[in-house]
Protein backbone atom coordinates (compact mmCIF):
# COMPACT_ATOMS: atom_id res chain seq x y z
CA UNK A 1 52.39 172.55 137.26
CA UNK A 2 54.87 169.62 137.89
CA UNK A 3 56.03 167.90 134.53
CA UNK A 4 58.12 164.95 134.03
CA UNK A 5 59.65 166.11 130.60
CA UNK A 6 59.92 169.79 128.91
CA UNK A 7 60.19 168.84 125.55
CA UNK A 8 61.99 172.22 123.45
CA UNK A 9 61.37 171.94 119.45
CA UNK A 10 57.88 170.97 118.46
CA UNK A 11 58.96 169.45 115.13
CA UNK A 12 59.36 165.36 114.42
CA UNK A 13 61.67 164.75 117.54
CA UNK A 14 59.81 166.21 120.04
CA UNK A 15 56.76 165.73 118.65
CA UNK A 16 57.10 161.39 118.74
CA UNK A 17 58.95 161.51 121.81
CA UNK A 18 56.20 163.39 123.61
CA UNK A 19 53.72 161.15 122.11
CA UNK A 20 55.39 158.35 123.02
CA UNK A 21 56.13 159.63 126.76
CA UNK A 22 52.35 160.49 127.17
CA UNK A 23 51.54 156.76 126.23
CA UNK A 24 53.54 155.42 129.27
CA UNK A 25 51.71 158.06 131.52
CA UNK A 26 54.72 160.44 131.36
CA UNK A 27 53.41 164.75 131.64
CA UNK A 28 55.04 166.42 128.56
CA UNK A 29 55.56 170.21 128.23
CA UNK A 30 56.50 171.07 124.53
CA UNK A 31 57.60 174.27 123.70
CA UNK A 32 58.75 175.82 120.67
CA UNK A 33 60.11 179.09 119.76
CA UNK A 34 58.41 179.49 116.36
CA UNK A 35 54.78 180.07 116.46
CA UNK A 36 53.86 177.11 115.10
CA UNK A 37 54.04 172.95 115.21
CA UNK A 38 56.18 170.99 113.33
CA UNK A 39 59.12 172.61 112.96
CA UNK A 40 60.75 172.22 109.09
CA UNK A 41 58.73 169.90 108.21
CA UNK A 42 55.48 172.75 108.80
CA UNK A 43 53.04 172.87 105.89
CA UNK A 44 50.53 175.64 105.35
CA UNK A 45 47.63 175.73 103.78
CA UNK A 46 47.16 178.41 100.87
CA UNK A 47 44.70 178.44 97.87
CA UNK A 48 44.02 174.79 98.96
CA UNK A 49 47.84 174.24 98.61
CA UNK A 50 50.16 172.95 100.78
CA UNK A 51 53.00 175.04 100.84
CA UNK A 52 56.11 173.31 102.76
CA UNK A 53 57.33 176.50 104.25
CA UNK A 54 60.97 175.41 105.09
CA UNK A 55 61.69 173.46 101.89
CA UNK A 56 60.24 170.30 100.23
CA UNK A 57 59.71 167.00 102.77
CA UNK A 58 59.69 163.72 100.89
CA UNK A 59 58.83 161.06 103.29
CA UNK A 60 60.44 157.94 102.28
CA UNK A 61 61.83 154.81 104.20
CA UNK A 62 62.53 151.46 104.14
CA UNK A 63 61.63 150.44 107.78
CA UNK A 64 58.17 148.93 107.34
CA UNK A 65 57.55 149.68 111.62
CA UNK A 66 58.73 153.25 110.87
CA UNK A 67 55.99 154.06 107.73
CA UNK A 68 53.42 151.69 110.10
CA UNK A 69 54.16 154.03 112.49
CA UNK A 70 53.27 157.05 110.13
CA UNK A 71 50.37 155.67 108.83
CA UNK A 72 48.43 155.98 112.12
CA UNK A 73 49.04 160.17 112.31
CA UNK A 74 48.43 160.85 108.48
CA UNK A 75 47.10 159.01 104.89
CA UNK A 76 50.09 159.07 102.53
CA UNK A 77 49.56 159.84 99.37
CA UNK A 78 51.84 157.97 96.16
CA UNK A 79 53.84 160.80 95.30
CA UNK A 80 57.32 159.70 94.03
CA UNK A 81 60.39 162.12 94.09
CA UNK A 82 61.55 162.33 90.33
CA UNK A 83 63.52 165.91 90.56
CA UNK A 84 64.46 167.07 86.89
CA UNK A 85 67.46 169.80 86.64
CA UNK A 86 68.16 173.06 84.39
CA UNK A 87 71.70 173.75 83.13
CA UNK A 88 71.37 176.73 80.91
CA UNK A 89 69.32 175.51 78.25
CA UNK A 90 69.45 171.94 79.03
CA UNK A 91 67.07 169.81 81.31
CA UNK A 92 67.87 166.21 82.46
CA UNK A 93 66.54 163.79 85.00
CA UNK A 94 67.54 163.22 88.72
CA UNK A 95 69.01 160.82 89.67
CA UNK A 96 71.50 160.06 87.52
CA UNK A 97 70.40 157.33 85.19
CA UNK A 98 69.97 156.45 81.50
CA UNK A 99 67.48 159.25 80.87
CA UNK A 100 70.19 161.60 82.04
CA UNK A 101 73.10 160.07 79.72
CA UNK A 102 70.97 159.73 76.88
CA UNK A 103 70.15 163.10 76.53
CA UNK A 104 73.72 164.34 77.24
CA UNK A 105 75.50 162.06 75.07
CA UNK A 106 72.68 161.22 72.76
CA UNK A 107 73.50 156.85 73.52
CA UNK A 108 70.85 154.35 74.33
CA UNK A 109 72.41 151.72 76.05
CA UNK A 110 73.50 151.38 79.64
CA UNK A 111 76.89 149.89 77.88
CA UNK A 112 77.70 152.89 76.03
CA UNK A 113 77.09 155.00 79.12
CA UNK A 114 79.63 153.41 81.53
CA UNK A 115 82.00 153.15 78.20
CA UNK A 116 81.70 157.11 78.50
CA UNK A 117 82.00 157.74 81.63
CA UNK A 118 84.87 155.22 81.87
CA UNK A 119 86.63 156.95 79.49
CA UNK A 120 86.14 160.67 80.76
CA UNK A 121 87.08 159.28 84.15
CA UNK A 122 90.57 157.33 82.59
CA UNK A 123 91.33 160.99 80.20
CA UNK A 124 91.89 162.63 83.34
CA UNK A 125 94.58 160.84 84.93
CA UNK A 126 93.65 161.77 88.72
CA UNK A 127 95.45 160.20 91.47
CA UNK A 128 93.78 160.28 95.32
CA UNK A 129 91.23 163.05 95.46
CA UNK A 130 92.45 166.03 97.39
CA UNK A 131 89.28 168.25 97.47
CA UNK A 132 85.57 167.65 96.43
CA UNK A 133 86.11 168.15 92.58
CA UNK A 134 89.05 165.69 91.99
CA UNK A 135 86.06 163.70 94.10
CA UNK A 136 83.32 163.99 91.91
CA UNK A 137 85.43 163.70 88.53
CA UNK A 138 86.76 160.03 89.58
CA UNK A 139 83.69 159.13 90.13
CA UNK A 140 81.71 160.53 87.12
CA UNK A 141 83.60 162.58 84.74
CA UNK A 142 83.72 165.98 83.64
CA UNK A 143 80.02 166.04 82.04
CA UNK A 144 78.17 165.18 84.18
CA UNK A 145 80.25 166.78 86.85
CA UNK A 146 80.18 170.35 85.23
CA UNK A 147 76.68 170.08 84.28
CA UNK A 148 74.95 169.02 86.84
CA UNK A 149 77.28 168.78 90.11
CA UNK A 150 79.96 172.19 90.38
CA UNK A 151 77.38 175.04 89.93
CA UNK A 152 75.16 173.13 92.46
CA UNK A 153 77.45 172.41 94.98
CA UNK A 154 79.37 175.47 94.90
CA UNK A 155 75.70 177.40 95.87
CA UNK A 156 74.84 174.69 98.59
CA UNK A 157 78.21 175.28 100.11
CA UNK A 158 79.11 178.90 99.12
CA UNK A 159 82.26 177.84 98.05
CA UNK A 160 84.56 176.69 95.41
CA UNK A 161 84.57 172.98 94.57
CA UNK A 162 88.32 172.78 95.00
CA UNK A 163 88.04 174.55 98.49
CA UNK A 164 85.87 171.78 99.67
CA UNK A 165 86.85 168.47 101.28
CA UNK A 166 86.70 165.27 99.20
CA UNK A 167 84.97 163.38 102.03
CA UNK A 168 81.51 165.51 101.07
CA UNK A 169 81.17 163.42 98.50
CA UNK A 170 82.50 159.68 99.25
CA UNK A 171 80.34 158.10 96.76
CA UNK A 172 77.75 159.66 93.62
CA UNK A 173 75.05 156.97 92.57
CA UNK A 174 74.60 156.34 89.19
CA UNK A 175 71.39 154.41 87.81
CA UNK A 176 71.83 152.49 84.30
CA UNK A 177 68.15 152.49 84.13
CA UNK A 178 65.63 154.68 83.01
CA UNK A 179 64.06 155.14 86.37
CA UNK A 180 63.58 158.54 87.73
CA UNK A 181 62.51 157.27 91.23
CA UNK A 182 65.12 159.65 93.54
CA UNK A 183 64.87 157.41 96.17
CA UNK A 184 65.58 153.80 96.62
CA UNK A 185 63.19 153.70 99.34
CA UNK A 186 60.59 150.90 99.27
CA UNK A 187 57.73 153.73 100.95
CA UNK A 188 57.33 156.99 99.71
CA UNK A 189 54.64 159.60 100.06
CA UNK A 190 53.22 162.69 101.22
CA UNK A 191 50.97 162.90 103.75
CA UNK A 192 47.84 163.91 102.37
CA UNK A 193 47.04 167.67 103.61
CA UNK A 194 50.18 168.23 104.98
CA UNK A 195 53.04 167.73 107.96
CA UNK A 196 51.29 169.92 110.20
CA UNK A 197 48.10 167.76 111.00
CA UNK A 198 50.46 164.64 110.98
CA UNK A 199 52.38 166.42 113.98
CA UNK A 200 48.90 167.69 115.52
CA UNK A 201 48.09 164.28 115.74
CA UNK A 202 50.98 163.48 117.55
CA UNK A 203 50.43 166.16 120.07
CA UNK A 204 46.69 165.35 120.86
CA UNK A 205 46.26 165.92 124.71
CA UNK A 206 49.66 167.09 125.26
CA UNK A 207 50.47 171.14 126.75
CA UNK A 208 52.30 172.84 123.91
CA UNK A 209 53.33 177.21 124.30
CA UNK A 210 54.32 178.68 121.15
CA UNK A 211 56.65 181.63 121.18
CA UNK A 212 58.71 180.19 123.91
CA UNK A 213 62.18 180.61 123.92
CA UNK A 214 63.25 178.07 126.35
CA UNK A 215 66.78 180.59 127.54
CA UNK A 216 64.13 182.90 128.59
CA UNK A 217 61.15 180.50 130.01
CA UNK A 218 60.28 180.51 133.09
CA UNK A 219 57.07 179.28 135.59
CA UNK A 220 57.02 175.52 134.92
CA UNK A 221 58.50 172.34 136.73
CA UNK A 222 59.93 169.23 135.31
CA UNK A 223 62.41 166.46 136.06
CA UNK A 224 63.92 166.33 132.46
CA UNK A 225 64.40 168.39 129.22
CA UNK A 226 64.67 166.74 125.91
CA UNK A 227 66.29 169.32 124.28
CA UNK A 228 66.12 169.82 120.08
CA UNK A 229 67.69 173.14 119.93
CA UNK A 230 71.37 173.66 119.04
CA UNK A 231 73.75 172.00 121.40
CA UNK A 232 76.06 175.08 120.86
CA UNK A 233 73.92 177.25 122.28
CA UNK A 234 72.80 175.22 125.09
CA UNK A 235 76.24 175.33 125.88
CA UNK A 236 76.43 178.81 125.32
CA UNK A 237 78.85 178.17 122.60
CA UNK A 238 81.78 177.30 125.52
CA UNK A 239 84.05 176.33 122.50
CA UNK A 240 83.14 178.40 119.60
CA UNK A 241 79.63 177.76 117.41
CA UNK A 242 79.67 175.39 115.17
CA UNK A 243 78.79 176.25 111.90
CA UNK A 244 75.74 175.58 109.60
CA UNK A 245 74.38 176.08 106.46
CA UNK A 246 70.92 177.66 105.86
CA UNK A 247 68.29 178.43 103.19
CA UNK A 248 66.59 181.75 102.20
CA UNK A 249 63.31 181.05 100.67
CA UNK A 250 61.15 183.96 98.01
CA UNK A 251 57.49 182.27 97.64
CA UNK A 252 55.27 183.30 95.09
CA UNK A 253 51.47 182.91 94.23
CA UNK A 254 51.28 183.09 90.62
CA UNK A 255 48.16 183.33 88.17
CA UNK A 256 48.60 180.19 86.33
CA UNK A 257 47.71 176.30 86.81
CA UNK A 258 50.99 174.85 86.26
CA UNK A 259 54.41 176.77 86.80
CA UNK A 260 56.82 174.24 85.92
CA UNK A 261 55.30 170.57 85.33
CA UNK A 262 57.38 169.28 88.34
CA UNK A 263 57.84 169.49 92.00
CA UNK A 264 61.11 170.13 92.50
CA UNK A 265 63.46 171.24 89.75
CA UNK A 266 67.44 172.08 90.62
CA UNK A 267 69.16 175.01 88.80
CA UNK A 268 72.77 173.61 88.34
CA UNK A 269 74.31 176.74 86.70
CA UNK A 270 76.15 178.63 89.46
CA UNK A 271 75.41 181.84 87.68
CA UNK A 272 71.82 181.49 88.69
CA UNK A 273 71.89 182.31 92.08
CA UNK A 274 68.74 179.95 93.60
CA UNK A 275 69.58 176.37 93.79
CA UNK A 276 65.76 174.66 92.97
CA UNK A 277 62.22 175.75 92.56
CA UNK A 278 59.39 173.84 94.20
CA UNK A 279 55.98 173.90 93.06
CA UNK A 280 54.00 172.84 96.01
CA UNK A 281 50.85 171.82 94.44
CA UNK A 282 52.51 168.89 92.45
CA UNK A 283 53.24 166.66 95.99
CA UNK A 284 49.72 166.18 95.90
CA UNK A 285 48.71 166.22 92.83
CA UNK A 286 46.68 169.44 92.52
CA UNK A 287 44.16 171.21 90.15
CA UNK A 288 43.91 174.46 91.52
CA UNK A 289 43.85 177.52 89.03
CA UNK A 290 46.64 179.25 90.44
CA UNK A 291 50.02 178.02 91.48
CA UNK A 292 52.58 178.38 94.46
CA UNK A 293 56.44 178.42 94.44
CA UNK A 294 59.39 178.97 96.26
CA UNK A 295 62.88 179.82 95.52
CA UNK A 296 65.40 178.38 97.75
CA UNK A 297 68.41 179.91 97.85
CA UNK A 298 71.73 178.58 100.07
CA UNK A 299 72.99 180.75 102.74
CA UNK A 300 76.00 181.09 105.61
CA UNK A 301 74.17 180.87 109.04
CA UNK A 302 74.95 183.47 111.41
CA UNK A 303 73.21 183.51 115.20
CA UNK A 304 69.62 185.20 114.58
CA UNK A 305 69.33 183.01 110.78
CA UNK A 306 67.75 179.60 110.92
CA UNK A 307 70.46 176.79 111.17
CA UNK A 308 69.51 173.50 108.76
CA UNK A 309 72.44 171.82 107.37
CA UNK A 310 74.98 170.77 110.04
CA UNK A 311 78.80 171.51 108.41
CA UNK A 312 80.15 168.13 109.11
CA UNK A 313 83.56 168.61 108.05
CA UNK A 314 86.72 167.28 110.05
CA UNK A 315 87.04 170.78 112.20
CA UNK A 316 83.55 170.77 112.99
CA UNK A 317 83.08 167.39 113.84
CA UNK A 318 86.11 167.87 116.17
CA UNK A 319 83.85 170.53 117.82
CA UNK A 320 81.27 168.43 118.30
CA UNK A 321 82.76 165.98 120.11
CA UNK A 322 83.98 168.74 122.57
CA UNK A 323 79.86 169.48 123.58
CA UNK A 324 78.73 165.57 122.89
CA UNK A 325 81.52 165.20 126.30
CA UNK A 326 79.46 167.70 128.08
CA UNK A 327 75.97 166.22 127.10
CA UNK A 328 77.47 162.97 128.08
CA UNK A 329 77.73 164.14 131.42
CA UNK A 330 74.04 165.22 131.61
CA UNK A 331 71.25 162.86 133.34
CA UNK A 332 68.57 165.37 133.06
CA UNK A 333 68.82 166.65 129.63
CA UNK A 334 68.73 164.19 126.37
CA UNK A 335 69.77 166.07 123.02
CA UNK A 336 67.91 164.92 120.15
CA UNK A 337 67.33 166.06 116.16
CA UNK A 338 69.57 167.35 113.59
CA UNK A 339 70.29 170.49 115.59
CA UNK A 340 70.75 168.42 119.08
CA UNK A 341 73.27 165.98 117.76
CA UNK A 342 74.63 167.86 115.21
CA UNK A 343 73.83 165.18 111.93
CA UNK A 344 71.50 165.33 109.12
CA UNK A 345 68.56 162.97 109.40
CA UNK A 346 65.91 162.15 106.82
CA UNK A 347 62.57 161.83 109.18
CA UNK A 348 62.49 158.59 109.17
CA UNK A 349 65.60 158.60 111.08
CA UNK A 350 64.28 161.45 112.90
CA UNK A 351 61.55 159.47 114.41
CA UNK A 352 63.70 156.36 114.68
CA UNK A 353 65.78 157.81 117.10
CA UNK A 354 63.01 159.57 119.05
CA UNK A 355 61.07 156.26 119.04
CA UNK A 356 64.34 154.73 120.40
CA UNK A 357 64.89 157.60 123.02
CA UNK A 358 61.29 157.42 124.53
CA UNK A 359 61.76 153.12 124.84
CA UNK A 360 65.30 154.03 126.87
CA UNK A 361 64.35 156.24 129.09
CA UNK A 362 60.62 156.72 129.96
C-alpha cells in the first residue's frame, strides 16, 4: 500500500496532523509503539472513571481557533485547575495568591503580603542569582520558597536547588487575589469522557497499527514521515542522548467516594518521596462509590523508561541544536511534539504547531 505520510506517535501531533492531511486528500499511516491512541494524553475508562494514565491533562488556551478547533472532536466540560499543596501539616492554595499568604502569614490584605515578601526578599541581601535557589528567593522569599518551592523542585529535578541553573526559574507568578484559577487561560476544560475518544475522533477513517516500533517496521510505502519520536534516537544518538526527565506512576482503586476533595494536590516536603496525588474522578466531577488515584513520582530517564520532560538546560540545548542541523537537512522527514523538537508544549501548542505543519506542507 502506497502512502503519502507515515505518521510515528499517535498522540496530539500526529493525531491533528493526520487529520488534517486526510482532509486535503493526503493517505496517512499512523503508527505507534504503545498499544494504544493518544499517547500522554490517553485516558482509560475504570469504574466509570477516567483515569489519565500518564499524568493529569488540563486543557486550557487562550486561542479561541485552537479550543474551536477542540470543540468539534470532544464536549468540554468546566473543570478549572485549582491545585492545593501539603507541606507537612500545612495545606495552601496553588497558585500563589492571597489565599496562600493569608494562611502562611495569617494577613488579609494584598498590601501586607507584598510588604512581606518585600521584606524577606530585602533581609537576604542577594546579588545576581547564581543557581535556581538564589532564583526563587529574589523573587519570593524564604517562606514561600521553603514551603512550597525547594522540596518540590528538588523531586522534579532529582537534585539540589543550588545544583540547578537559575534560568529554570526566570520568573514565579504571584496572584494578590484570592483566585485559585491555576491558569490564566480564558478556556479551560476537560473533555467530557476522556482524551482518548477526542483523539479517536481525529483518527476516523485513517490506517493506524499499534505495537509498531517504527526502527523495526517494515512492509509499507510512503513519500514522507512525520516523525514524533525522540530526535536522538532517530539519529541514533550520533552526539550523545539528550537527557529527560520522567514520571513513575502507583494507581490505586480505593473503597471510598472521595480520597482527597481535590484533583490534583502537590506534596512539597522533599522527605515525601511522590511529588502530587491525582484523584481522577474530580476532572469530571464524579459520584462514583469508589475512588481512583495515582502517585506520581519524578524519575531520571534512561533508554527503555518513558522520556516526558525535555532537560532544557544550556548543555542540552547545545545538543539539540547539533540534531535540529541534521533535521534541517531532511525533506522527507518533519519532526514534531515535545519529543521531536525537544520543548515542552501544553496541547494547545501541541496542536498549534501540527495545525501549522499540515497548512505548510500538505
Amino acid at each position: 500500500m502506497k502512502y503519502d505520510y507515515l505518521i510515528v506517535g499517535a498522540g496530539l501531533f500526529g493525531a491533528v496532523f493526520a487529520h488534517e492531511a486526510q482532509k486535503k486528500g493526503k493517505r496517512c499511516l499512523v503508527i505507534d509503539k504503545r498499544s494504544h491512541i493518544g499517547g500522554n494524553v490517553y485516558t482509560e475508562e475504570q469504574d466509570g472513571i477516567q483515569v489519565h494514565k500518564y499524568g493529569a491533562h488540563i486543557f486550557h488556551t487562550s486561542d479561541r481557533a485552537i479550543w474551536d478547533y477542540v470543540n468539534q472532536f470532544a464536549e468540554f466540560n468546566n473543570y478549572i485547575n485549582a491545585p492545593v499543596a501539603v507541606y507537612r501539616d500545612e495545606l495552601y492554595n496553588l497558585p500563589f495568591n492571597m489565599n496562600t499568604f493569608s494562611k502562611m502569614w495569617n494577613i488579609k490584605t494584598p498590601q501586607e503580603a507584598k510588604d512581606k515578601i518585600t521584606e524577606q526578599i530585602e533581609s537576604l541581601q542577594l546579588g545576581e542569582p547564581k543557581n535556581l535557589e538564589e532564583q526563587a528567593l529574589s523573587l519570593v522569599g524564604r517562606d514561600v520558597y521553603e514551603k512550597l518551592i525547594k522540596g518540590y523542585t528538588e523531586k522534579q529535578w532529582g537534585r539540589d536547588c543550588k545544583d540547578l541553573p537559575s534560568f529554570i526559574i526566570r520568573r514565579l507568578p504571584l496572584r494578590f487575589t484570592y483566585d485559585n484559577n491555576y491558569f490564566n487561560d480564558r478556556y479551560q476544560g476537560i473533555p467530557v469522557g476522556g482524551y482518548t475518544q477526542l483523539v479517536q475522533r481525529l483518527l476516523t477513517g485513517i490506517e493506524v497499527q499499534l505495537n509498531t516500533d517504527y526502527f523495526t517496521f517494515k512492509g509499507a510505502d510512503y513519500d514522507r514521515v512525520v516523525f514524533t519520536g525522540q530526535i536522538d534516537e532517530y539519529y541514533q544518538y550520533r552526539f550523545g542522548p539528550l537527557q529527560y526527565r520522567s514520571v513513575r506512576f502507583e494507581t490505586e482503586r480505593l473503597a471510598c467516594d472521595n480520597y482527597q476533595g481535590n484533583a490534583v494536590v502537590n506534596y512539597t516536603e522533599r522527605e515525601v518521596p511522590y511529588t502530587r496525588v491525582i484523584e481522577h474522578k474530580h476532572f469530571e466531577f464524579g459520584t462514583q462509590p469508589v475512588t481512583i488515584i495515582s502517585r506520581e513520582y519524578s524519575m531520571e530517564w534512561e533508554p527503555g523508561v518513558e522520556p516526558y520532560y525535555p532537560v532544557n538546560n544550556e548543555e542540552n540545548n547545545q545538543l539539540y541544536e547539533q540534531y535540529r542541523a541534521l533535521a534541517a537537512q531532511e525533506d522527507k522527514v518533519l519532526f514534531g511534539g515535545r519529543l521531536g523538537q525537544y520543548r515542552y508544549y501544553d496541547m494547545d501548542q501541541v496542536i498549534a504547531a501540527a495545525l501549522a505543519a499540515a497548512d505548510a506542507i500538505c
